[in-house]
Protein backbone atom coordinates (compact mmCIF):
# COMPACT_ATOMS: atom_id res chain seq x y z
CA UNK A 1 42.08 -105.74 48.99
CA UNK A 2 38.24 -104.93 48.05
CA UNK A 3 38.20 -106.93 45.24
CA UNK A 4 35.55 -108.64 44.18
CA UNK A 5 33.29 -107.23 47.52
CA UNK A 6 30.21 -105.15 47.32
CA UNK A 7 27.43 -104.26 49.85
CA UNK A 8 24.70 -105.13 46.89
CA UNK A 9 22.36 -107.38 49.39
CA UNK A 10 23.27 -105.30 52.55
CA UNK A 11 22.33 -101.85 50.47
CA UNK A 12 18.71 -103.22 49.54
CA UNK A 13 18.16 -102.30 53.19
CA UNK A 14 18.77 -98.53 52.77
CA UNK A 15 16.97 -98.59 48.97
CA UNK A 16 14.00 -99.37 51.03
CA UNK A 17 14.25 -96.71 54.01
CA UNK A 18 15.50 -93.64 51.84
CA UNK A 19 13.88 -92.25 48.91
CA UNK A 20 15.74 -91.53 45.93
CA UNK A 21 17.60 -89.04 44.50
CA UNK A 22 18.67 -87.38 47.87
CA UNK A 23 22.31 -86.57 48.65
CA UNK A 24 24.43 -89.41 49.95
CA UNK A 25 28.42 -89.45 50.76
CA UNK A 26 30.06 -92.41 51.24
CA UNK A 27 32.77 -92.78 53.81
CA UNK A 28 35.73 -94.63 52.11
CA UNK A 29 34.65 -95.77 49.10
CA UNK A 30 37.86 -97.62 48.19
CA UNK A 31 37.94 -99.05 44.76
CA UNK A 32 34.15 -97.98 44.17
CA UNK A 33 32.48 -101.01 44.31
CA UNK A 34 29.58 -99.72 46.30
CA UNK A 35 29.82 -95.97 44.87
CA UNK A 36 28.64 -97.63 41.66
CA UNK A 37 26.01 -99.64 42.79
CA UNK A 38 24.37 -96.29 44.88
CA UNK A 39 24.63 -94.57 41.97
CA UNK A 40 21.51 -96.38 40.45
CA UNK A 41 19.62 -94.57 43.38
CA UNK A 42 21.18 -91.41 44.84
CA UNK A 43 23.21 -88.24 44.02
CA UNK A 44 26.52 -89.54 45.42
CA UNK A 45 29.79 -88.21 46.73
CA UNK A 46 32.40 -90.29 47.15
CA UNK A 47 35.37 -90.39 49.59
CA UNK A 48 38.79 -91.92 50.30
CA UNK A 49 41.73 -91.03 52.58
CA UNK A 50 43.68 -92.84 50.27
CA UNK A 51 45.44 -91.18 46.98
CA UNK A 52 45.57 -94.29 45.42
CA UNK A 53 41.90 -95.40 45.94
CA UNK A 54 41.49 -91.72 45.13
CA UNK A 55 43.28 -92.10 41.59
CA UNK A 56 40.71 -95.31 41.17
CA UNK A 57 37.97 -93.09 41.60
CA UNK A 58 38.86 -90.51 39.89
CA UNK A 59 39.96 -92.55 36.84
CA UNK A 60 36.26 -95.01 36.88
CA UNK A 61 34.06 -92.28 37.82
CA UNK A 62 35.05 -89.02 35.89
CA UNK A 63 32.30 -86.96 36.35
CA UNK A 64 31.54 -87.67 40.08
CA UNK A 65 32.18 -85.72 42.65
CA UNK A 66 35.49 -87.50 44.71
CA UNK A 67 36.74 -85.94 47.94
CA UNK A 68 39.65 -86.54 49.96
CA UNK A 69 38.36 -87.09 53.16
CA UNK A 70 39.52 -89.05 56.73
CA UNK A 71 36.69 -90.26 58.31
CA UNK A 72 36.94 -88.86 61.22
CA UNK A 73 37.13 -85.07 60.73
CA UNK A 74 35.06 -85.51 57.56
CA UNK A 75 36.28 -81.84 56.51
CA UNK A 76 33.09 -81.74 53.72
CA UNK A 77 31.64 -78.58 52.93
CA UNK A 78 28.08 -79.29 52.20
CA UNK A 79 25.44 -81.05 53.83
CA UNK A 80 24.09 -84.63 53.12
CA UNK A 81 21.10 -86.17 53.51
CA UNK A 82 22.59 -89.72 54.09
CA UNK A 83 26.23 -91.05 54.96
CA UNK A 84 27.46 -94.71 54.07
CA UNK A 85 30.23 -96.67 54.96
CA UNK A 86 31.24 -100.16 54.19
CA UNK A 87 33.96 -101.63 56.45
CA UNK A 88 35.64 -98.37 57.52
CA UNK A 89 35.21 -97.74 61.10
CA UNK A 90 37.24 -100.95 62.36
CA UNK A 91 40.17 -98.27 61.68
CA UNK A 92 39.21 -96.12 64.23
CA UNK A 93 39.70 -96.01 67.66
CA UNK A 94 37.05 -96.00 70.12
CA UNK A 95 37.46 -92.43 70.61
CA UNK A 96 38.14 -91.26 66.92
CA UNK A 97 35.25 -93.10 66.09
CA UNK A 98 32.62 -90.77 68.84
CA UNK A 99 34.72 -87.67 66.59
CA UNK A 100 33.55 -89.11 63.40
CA UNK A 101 30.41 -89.98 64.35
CA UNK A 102 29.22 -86.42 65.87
CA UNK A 103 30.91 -85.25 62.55
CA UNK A 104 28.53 -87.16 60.22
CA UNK A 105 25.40 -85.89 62.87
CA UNK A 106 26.99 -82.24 62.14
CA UNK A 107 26.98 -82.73 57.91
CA UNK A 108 23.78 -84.79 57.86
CA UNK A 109 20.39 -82.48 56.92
CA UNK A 110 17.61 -82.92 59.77
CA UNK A 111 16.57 -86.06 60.03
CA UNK A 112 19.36 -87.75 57.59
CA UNK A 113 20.49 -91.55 57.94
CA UNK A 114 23.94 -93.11 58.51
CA UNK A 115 23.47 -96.61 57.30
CA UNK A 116 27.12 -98.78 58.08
CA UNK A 117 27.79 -101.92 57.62
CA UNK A 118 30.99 -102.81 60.26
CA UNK A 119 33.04 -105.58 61.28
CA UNK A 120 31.46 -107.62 64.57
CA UNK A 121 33.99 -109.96 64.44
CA UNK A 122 37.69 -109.67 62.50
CA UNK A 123 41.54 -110.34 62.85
CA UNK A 124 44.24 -107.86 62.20
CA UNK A 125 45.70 -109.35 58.44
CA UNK A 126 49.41 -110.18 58.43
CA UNK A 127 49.58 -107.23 56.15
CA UNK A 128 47.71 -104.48 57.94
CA UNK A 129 48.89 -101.72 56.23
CA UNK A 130 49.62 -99.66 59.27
CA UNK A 131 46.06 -99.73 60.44
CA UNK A 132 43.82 -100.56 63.29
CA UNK A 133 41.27 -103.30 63.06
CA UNK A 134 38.77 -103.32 65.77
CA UNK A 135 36.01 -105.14 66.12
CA UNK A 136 32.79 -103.82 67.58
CA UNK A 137 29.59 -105.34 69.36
CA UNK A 138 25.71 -104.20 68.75
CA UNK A 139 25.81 -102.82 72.27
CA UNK A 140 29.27 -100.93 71.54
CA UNK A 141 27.72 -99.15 68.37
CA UNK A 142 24.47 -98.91 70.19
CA UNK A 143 26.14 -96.79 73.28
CA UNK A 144 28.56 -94.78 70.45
CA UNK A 145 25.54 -93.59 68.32
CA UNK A 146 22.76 -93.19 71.24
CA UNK A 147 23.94 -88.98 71.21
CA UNK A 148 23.40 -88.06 67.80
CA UNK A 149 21.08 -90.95 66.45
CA UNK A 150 18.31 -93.21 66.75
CA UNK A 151 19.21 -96.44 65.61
CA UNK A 152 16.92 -98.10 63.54
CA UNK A 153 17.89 -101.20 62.80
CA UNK A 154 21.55 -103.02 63.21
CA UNK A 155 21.02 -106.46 61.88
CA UNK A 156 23.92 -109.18 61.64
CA UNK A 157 25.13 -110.76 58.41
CA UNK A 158 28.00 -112.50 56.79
CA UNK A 159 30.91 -111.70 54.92
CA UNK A 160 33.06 -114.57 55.83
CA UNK A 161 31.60 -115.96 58.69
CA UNK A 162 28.82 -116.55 60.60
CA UNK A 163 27.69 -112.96 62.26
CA UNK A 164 30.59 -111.13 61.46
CA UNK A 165 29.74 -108.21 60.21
CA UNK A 166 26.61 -105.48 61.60
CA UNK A 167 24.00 -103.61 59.08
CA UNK A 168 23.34 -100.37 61.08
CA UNK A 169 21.03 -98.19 60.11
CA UNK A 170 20.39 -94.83 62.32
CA UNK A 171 18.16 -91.80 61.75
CA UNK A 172 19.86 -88.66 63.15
CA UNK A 173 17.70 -87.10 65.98
């Protein structure tokens, strides 16, 4: 699971909107795949629910700040001036995912970014691990975010097929 899968073309989109050096968490950062690549650019957190992912992190990135975290309460104690995800929020449900994203509005400085890249179109695995996987439109993540931010840009790509996957980038209002 994650292996071999990075964000690296999808990320060239928020290297070009946000400056660097600013604060940045990411939201489930799994085996660290991405963590290392936003590490060229910005003072990163990382995150995981899981304690295995967790140990990963821990273990490849020694000297970076990991945090056990659920994305939906997000129970961080500092503020950020952007939040990434990569494939995370198909776990939560339609309402968990309105808690977690008033959450990231509530962590994020004034005027901070969420920049997520999200599954537009995917099955449940045979081996789901116990969790959700929902899929979720432009106009679904365009009516979830319109409280808390202005969206940007949300651009479709692919990670196995055709259009099924969403770049969204929002500025928090």
């Amino acid at each position: 699971m994650c292996e071999g899968y990075d964000a690296e073309a999808q990320l060239k989109t928020l290297f070009k909107t946000v400056q660097s050096g600013v604060k940045l968490l990411e939201l489930g950062s799994g085996p660290g795949n991405d963590l290392a690549l936003l590490l060229n650019e910005y003072e990163v957190t990382g995150s995981d629910n899981s304690s295995a992912f967790l140990d990963v992190l821990k273990n490849r990135f020694p000297d970076l700040d990991i945090l056990k975290l659920d994305a939906i309460s997000i129970s961080a104690d500092k503020k950020f001036d952007v939040i990434f995800s990569n494939k995370v929020f198909q776990h939560l449900n339609d309402e968990d995912l309105r808690k977690s994203v008033n959450r990231q509005a509530d962590i994020l400085t004034p005027g901070g970014y969420v920049y997520h890249l999200i599954w537009q179109k995917i099955e449940s695995p045979d081996e789901n691990f116990g969790l959700d996987f929902i899929p979720r439109s432009q106009a679904q993540m365009r009516q979830i975010l319109a409280d808390k931010f202005e969206v940007l840009s949300m651009k479709a790509f692919a990670e196995f097929e055709d259009n099924d996957s969403l770049a969204i980038l929002a500025k928090k209002k």
